[in-house]
PDB file of N, CA and C in Angstrom:
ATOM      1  N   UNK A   1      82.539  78.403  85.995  1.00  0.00           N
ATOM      2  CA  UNK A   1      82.380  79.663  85.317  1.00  0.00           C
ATOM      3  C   UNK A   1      82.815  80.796  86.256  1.00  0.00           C
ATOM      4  N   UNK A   2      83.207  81.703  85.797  1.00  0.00           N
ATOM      5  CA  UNK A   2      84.088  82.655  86.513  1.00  0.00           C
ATOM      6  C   UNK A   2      82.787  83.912  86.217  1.00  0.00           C
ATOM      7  N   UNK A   3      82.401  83.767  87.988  1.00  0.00           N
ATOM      8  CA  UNK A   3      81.816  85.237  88.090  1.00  0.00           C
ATOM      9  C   UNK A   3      82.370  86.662  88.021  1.00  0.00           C
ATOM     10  N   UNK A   4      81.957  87.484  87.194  1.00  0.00           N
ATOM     11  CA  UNK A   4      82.869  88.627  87.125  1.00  0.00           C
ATOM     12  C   UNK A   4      82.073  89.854  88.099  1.00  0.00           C
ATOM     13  N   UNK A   5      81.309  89.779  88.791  1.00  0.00           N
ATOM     14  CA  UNK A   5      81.020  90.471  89.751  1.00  0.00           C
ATOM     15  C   UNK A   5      81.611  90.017  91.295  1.00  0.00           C
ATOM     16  N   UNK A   6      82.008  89.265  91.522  1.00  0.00           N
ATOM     17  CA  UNK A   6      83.111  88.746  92.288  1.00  0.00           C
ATOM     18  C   UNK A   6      84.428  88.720  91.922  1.00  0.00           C
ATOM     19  N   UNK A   7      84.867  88.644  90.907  1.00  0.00           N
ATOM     20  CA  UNK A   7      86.470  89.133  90.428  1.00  0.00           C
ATOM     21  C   UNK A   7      86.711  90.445  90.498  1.00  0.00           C
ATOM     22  N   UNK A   8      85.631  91.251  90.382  1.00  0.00           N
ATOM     23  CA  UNK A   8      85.643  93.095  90.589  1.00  0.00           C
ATOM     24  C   UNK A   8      85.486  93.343  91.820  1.00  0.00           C
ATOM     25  N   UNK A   9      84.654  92.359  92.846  1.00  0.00           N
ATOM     26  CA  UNK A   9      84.509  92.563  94.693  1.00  0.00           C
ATOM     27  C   UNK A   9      86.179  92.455  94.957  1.00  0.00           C
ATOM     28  N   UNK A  10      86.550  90.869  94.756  1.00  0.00           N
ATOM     29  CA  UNK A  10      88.249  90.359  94.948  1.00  0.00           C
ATOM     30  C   UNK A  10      88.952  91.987  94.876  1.00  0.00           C
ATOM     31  N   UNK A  11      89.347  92.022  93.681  1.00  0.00           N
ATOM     32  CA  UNK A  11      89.862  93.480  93.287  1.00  0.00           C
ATOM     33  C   UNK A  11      89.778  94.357  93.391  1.00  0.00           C
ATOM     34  N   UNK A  12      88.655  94.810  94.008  1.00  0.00           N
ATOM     35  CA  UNK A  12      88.406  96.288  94.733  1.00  0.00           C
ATOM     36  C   UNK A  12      89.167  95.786  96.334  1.00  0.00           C
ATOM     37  N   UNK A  13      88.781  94.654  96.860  1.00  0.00           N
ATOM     38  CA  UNK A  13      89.106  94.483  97.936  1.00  0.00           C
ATOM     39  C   UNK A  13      90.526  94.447  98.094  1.00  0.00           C
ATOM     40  N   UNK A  14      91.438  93.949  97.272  1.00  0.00           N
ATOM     41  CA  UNK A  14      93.105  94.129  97.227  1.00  0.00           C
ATOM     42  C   UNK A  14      93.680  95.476  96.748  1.00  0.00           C
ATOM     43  N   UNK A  15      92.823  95.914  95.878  1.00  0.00           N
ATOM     44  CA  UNK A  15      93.344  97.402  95.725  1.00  0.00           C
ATOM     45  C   UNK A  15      92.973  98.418  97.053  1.00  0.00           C
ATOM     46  N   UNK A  16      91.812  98.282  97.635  1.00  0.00           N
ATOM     47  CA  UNK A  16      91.637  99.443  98.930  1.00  0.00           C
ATOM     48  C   UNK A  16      92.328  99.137 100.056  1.00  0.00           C
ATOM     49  N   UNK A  17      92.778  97.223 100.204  1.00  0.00           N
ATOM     50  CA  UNK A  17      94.113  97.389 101.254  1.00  0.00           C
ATOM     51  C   UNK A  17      95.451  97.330 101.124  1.00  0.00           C
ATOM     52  N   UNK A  18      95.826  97.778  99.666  1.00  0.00           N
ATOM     53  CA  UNK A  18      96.637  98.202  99.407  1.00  0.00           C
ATOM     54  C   UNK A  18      97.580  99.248  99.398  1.00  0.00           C
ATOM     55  N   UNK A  19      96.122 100.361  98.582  1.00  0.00           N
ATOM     56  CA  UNK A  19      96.041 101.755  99.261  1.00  0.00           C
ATOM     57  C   UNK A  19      95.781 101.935 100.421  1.00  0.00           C
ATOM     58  N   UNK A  20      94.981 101.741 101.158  1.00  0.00           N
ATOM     59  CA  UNK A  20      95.241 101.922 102.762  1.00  0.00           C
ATOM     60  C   UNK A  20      96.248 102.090 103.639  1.00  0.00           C
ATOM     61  N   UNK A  21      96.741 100.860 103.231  1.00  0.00           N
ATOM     62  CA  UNK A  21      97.574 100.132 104.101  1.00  0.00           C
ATOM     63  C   UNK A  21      99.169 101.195 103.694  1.00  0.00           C
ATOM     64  N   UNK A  22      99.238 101.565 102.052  1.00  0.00           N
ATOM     65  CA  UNK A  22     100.613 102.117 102.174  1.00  0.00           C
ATOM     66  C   UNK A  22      99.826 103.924 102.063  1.00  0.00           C
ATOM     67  N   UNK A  23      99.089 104.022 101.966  1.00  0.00           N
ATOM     68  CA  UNK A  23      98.864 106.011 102.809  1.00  0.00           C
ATOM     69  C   UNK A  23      98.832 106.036 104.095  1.00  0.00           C
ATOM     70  N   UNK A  24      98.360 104.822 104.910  1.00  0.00           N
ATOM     71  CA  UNK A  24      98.289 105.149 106.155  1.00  0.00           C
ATOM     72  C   UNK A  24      99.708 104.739 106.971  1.00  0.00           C
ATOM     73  N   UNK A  25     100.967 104.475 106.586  1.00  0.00           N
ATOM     74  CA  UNK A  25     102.264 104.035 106.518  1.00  0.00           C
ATOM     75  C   UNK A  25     102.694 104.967 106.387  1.00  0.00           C
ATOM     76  N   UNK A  26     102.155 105.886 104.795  1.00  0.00           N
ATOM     77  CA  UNK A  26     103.258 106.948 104.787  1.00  0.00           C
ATOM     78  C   UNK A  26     102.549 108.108 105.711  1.00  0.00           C
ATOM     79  N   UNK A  27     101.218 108.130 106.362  1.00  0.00           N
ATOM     80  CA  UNK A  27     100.895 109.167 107.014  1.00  0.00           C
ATOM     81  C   UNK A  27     101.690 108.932 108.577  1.00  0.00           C
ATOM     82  N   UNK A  28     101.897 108.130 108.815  1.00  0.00           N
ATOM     83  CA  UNK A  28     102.400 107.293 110.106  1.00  0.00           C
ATOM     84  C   UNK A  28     103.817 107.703 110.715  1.00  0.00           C
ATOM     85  N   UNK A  29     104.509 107.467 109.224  1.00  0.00           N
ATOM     86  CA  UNK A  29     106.154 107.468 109.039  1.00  0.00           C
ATOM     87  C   UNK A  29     106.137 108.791 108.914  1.00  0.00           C
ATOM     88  N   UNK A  30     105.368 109.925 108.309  1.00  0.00           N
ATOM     89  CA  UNK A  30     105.562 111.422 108.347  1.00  0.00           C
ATOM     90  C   UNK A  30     105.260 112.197 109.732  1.00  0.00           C
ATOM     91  N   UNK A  31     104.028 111.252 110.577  1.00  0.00           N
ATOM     92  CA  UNK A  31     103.849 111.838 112.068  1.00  0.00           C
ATOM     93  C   UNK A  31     105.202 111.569 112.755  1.00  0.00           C
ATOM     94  N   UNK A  32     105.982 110.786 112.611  1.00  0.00           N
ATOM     95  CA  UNK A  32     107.141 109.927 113.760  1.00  0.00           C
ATOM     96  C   UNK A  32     106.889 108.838 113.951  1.00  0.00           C
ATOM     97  N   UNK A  33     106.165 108.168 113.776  1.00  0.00           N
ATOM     98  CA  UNK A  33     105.214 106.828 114.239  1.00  0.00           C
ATOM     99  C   UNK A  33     107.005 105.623 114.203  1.00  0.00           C
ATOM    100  N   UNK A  34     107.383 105.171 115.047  1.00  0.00           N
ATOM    101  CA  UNK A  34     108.746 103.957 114.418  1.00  0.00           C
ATOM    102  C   UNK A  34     107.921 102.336 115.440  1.00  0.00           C
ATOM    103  N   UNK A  35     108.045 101.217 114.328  1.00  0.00           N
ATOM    104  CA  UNK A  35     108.225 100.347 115.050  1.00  0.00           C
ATOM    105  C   UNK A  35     108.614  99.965 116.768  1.00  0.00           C
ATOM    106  N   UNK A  36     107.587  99.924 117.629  1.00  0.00           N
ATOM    107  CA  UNK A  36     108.257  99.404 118.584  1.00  0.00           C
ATOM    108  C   UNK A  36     109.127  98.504 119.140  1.00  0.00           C
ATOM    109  N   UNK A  37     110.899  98.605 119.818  1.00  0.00           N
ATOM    110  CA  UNK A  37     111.729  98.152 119.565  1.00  0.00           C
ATOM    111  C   UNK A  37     111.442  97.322 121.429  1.00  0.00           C
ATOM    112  N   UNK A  38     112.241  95.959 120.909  1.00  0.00           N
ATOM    113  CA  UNK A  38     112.145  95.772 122.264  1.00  0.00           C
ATOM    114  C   UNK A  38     113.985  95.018 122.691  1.00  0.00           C
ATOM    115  N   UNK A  39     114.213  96.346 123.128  1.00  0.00           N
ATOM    116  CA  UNK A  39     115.917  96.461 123.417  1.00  0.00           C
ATOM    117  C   UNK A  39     116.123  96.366 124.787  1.00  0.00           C
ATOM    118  N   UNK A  40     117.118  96.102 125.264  1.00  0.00           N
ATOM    119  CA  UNK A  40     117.655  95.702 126.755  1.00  0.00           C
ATOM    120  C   UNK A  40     116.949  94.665 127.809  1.00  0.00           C
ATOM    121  N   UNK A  41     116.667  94.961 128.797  1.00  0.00           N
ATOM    122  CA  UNK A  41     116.169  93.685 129.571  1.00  0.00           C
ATOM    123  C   UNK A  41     114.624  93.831 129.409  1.00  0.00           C
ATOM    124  N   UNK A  42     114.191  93.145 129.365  1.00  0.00           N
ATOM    125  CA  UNK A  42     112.309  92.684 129.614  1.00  0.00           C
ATOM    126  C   UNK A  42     112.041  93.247 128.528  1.00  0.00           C
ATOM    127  N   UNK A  43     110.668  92.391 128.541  1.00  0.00           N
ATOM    128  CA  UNK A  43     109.833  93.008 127.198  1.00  0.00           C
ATOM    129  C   UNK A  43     108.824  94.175 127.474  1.00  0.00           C
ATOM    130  N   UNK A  44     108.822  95.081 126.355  1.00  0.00           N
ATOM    131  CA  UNK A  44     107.811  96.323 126.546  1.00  0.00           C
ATOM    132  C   UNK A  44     106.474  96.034 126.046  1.00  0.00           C
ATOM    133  N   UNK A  45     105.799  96.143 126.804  1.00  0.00           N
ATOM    134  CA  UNK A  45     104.211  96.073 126.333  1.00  0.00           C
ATOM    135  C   UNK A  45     104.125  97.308 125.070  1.00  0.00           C
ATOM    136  N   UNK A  46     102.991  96.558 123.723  1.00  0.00           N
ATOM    137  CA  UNK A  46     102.822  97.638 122.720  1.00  0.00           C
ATOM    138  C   UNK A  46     101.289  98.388 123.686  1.00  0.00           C
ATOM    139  N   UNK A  47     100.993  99.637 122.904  1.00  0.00           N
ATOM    140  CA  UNK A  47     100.370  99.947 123.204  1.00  0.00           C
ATOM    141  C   UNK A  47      98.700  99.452 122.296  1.00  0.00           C
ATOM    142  N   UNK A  48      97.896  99.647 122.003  1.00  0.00           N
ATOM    143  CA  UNK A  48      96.513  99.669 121.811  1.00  0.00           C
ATOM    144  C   UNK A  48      96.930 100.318 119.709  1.00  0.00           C
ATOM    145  N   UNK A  49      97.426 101.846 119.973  1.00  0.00           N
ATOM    146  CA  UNK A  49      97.531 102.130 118.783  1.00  0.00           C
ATOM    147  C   UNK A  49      98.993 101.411 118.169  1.00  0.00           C
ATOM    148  N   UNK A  50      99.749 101.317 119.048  1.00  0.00           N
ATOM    149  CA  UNK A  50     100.778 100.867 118.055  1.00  0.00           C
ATOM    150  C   UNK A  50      99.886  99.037 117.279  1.00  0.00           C
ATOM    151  N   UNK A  51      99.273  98.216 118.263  1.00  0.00           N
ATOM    152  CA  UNK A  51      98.876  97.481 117.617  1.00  0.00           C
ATOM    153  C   UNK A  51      98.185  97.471 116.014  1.00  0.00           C
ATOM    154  N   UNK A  52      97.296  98.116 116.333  1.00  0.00           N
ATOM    155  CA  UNK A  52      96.581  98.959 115.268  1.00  0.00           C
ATOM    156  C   UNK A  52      96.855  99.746 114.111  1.00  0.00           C
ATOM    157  N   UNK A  53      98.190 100.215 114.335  1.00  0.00           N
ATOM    158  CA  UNK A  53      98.641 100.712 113.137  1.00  0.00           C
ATOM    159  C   UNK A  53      99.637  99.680 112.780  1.00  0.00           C
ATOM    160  N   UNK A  54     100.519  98.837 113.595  1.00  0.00           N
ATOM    161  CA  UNK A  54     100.782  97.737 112.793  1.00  0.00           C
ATOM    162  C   UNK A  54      99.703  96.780 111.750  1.00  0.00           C
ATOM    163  N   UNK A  55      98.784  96.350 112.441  1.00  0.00           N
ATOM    164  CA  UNK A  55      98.127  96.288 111.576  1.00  0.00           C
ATOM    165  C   UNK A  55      97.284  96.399 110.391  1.00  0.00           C
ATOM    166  N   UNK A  56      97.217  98.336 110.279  1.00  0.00           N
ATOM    167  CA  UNK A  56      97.019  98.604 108.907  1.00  0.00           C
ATOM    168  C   UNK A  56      97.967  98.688 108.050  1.00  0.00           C
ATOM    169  N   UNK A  57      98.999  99.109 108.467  1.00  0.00           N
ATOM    170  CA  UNK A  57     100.425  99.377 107.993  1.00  0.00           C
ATOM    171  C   UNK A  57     101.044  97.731 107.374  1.00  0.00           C
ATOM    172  N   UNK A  58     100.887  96.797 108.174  1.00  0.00           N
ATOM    173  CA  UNK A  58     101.836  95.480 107.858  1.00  0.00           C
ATOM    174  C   UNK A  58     101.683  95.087 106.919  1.00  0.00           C
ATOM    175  N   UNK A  59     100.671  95.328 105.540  1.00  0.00           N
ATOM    176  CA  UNK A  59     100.835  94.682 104.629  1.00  0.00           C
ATOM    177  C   UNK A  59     102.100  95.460 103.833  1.00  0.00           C
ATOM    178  N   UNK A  60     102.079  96.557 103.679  1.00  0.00           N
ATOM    179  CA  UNK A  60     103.337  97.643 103.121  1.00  0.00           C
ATOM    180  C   UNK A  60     104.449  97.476 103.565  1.00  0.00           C
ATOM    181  N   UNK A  61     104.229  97.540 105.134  1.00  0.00           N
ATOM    182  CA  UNK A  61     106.167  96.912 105.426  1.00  0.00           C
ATOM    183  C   UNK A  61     106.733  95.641 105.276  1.00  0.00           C
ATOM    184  N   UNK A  62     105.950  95.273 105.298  1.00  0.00           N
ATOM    185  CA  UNK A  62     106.523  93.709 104.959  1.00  0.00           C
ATOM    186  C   UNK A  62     106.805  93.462 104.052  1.00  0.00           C
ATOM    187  N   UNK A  63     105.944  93.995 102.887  1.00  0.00           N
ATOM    188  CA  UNK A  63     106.584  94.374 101.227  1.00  0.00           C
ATOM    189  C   UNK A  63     107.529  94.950 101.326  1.00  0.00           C
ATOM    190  N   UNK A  64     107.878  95.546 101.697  1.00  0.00           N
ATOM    191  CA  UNK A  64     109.158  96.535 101.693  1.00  0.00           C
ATOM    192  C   UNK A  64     110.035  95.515 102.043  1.00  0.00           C
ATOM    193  N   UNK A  65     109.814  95.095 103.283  1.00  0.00           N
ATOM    194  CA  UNK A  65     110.746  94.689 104.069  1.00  0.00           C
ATOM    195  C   UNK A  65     111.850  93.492 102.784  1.00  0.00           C
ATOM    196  N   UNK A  66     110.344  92.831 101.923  1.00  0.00           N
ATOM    197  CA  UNK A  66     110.860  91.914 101.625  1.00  0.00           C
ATOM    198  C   UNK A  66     111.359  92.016  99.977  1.00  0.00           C
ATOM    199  N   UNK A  67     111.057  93.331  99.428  1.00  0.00           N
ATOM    200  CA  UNK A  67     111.830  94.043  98.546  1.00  0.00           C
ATOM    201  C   UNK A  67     113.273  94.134  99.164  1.00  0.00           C
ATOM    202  N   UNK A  68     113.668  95.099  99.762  1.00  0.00           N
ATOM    203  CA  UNK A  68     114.895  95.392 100.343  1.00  0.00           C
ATOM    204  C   UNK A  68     115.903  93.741 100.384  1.00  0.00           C
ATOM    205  N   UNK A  69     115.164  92.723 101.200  1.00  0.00           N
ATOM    206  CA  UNK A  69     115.893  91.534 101.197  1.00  0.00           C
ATOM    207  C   UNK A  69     116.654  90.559  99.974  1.00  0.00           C
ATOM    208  N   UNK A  70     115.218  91.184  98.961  1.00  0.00           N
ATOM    209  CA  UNK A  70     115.326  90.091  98.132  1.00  0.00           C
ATOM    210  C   UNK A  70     116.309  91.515  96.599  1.00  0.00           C
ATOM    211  N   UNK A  71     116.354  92.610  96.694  1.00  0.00           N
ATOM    212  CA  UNK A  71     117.113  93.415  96.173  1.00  0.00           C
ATOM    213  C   UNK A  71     118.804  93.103  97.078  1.00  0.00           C
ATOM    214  N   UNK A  72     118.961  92.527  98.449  1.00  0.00           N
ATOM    215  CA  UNK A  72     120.259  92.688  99.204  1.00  0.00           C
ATOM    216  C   UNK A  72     120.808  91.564  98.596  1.00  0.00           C
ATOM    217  N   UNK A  73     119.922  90.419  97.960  1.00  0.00           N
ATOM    218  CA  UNK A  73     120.547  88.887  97.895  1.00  0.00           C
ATOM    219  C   UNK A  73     120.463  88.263  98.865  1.00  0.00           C
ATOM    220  N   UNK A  74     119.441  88.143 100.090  1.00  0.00           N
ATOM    221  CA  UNK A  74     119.109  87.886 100.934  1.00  0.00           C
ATOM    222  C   UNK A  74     118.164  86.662 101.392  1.00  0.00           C
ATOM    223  N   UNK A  75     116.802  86.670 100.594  1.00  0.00           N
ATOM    224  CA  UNK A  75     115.983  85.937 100.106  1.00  0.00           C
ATOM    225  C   UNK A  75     116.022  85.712  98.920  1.00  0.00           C
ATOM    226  N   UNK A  76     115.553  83.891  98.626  1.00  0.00           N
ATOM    227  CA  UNK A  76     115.661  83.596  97.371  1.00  0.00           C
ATOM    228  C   UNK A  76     114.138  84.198  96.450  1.00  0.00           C
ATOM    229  N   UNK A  77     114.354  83.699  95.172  1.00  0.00           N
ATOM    230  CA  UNK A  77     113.088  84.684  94.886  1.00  0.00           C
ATOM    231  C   UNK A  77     111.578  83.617  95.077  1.00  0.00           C
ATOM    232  N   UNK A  78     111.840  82.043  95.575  1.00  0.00           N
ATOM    233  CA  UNK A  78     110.860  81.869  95.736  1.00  0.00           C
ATOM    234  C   UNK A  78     109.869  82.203  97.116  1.00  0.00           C
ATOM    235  N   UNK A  79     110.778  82.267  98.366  1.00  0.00           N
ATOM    236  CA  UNK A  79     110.530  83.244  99.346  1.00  0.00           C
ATOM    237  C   UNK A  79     110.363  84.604  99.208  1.00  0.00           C
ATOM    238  N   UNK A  80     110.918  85.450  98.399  1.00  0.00           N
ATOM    239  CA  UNK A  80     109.793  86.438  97.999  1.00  0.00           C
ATOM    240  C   UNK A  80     108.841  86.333  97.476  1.00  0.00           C
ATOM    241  N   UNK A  81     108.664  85.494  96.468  1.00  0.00           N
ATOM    242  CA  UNK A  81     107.179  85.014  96.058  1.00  0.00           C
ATOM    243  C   UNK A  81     105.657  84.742  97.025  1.00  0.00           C
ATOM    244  N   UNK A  82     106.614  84.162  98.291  1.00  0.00           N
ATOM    245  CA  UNK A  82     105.586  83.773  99.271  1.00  0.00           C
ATOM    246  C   UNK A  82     105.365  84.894  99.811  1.00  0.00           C
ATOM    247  N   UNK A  83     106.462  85.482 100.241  1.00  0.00           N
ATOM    248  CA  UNK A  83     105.961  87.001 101.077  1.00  0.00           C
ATOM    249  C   UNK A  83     105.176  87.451 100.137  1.00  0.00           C
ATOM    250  N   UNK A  84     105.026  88.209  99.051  1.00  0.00           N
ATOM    251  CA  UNK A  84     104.569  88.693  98.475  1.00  0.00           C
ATOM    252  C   UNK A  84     102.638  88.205  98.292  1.00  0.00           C
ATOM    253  N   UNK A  85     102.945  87.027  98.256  1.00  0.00           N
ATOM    254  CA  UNK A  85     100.759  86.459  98.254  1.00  0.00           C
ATOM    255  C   UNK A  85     100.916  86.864  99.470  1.00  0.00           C
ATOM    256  N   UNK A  86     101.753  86.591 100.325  1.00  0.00           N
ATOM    257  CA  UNK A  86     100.916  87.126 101.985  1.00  0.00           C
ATOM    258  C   UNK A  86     100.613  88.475 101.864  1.00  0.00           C
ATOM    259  N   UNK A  87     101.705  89.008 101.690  1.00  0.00           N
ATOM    260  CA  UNK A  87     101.378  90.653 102.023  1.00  0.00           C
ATOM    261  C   UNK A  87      99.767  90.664 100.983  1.00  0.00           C
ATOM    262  N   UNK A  88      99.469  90.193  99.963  1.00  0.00           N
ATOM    263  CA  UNK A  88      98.753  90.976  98.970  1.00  0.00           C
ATOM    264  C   UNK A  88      97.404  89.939  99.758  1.00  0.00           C
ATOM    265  N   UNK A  89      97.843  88.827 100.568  1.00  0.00           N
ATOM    266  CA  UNK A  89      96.447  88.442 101.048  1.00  0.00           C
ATOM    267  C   UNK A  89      96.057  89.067 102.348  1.00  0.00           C
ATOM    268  N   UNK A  90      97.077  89.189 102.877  1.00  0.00           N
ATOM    269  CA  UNK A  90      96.673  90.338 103.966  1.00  0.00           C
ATOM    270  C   UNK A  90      96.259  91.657 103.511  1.00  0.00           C
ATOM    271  N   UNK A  91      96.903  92.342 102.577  1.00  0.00           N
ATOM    272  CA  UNK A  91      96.114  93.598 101.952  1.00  0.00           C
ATOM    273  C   UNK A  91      94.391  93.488 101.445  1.00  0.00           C
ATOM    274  N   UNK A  92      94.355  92.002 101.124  1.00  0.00           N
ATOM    275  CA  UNK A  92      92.740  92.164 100.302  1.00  0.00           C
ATOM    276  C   UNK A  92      92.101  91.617 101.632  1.00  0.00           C
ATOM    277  N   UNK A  93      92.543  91.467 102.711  1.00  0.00           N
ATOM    278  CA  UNK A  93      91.492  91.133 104.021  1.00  0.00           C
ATOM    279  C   UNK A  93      91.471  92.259 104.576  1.00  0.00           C
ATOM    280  N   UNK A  94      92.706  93.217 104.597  1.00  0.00           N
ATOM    281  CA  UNK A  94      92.226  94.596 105.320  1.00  0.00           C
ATOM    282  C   UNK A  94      91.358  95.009 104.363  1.00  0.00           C
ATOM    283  N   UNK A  95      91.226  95.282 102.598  1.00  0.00           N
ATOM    284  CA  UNK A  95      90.542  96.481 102.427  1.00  0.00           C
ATOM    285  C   UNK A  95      89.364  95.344 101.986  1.00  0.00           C
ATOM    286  N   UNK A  96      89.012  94.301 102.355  1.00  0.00           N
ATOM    287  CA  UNK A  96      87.626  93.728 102.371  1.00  0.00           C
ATOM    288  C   UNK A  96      87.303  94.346 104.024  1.00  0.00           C
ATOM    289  N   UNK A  97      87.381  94.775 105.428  1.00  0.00           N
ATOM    290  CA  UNK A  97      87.003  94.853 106.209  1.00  0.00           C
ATOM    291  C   UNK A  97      87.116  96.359 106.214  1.00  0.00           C
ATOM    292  N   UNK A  98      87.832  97.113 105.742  1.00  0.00           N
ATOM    293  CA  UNK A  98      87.556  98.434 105.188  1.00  0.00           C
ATOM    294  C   UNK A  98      86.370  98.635 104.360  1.00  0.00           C
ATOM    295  N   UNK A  99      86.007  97.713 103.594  1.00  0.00           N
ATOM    296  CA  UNK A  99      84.872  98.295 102.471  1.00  0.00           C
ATOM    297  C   UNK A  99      83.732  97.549 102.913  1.00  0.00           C
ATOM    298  N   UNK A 100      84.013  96.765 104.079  1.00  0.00           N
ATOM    299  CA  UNK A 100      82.648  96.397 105.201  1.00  0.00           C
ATOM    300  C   UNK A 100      82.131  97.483 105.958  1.00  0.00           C
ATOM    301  N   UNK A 101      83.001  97.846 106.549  1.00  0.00           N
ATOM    302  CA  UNK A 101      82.999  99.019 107.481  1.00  0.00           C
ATOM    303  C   UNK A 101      82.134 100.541 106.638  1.00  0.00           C
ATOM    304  N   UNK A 102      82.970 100.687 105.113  1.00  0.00           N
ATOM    305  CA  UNK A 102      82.530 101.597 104.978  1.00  0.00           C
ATOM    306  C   UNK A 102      80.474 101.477 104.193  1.00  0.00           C
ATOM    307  N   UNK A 103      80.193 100.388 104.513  1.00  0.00           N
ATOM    308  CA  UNK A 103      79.097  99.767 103.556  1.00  0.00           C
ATOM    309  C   UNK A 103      78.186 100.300 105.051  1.00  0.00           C
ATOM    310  N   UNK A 104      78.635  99.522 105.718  1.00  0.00           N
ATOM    311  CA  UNK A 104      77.679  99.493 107.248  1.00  0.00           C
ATOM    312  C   UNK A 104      77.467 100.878 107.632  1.00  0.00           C
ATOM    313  N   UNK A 105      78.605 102.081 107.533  1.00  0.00           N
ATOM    314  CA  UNK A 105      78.724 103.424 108.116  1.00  0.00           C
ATOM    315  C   UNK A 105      77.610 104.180 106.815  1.00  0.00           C
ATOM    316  N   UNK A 106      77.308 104.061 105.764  1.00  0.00           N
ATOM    317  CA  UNK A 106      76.577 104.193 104.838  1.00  0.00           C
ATOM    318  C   UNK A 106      77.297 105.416 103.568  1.00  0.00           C
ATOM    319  N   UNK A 107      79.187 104.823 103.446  1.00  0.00           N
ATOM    320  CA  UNK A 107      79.613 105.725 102.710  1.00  0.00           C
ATOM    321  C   UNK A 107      79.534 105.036 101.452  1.00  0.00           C
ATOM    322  N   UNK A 108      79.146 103.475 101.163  1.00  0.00           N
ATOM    323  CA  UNK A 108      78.808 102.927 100.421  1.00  0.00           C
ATOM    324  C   UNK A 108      77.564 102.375  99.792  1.00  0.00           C
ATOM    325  N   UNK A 109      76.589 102.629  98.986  1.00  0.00           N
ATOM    326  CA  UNK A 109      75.315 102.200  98.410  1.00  0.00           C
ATOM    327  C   UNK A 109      75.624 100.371  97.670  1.00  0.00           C
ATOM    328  N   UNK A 110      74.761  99.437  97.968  1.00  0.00           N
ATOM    329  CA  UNK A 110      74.959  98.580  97.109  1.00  0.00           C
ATOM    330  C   UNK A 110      74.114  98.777  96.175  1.00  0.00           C
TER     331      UNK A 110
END
């Protein structure tokens, strides 16, 4: 039997790291924020925030990323298919630890 107070947790949780993940991308991409590149000899250490905003950010670019590919003829569409559950399972684990966070800080009542 399909609990529907858990299909509405699921779904709040993929929709808030969804939204998250692409406002805090486009707030990112409007500061200057670019991917750290690692060009010429040796590798560059990321920093602390670049980690961090890759990680709120990565569910959105990677969608993108894998829009753009699969719009170039690049990827077939069942490899976009896969990107696509990732990105959207990585989106519902960020905004499940977003709507942890905001439960514990007390911006949320259960």
């Amino acid at each position: 039997m399909i609990n529907p107070v858990s299909l509405c947790l699921a779904l709040a949780a993929l929709l808030t790291g969804i939204c998250a993940s692409a406002s805090i991308a486009a707030l990112v991409r409007f500061a200057g924020w670019r991917v750290p590149a690692n060009e010429g000899a040796g590798f560059q250490r990321f920093s602390a925030t670049d980690w961090l905003t890759a990680m709120v950010t990565g569910p959105n670019f990677l969608f993108r990323a894998a829009w753009e590919a699969r719009r170039e003829g690049e990827i077939a569409p069942g490899l976009f298919a896969l990107v696509t559950i990732v990105a959207g399972g990585w989106a519902g684990l960020l905004g499940l630890v977003l709507l942890q966070f905001a439960y514990y800080a007390g911006v949320l009542a259960a």
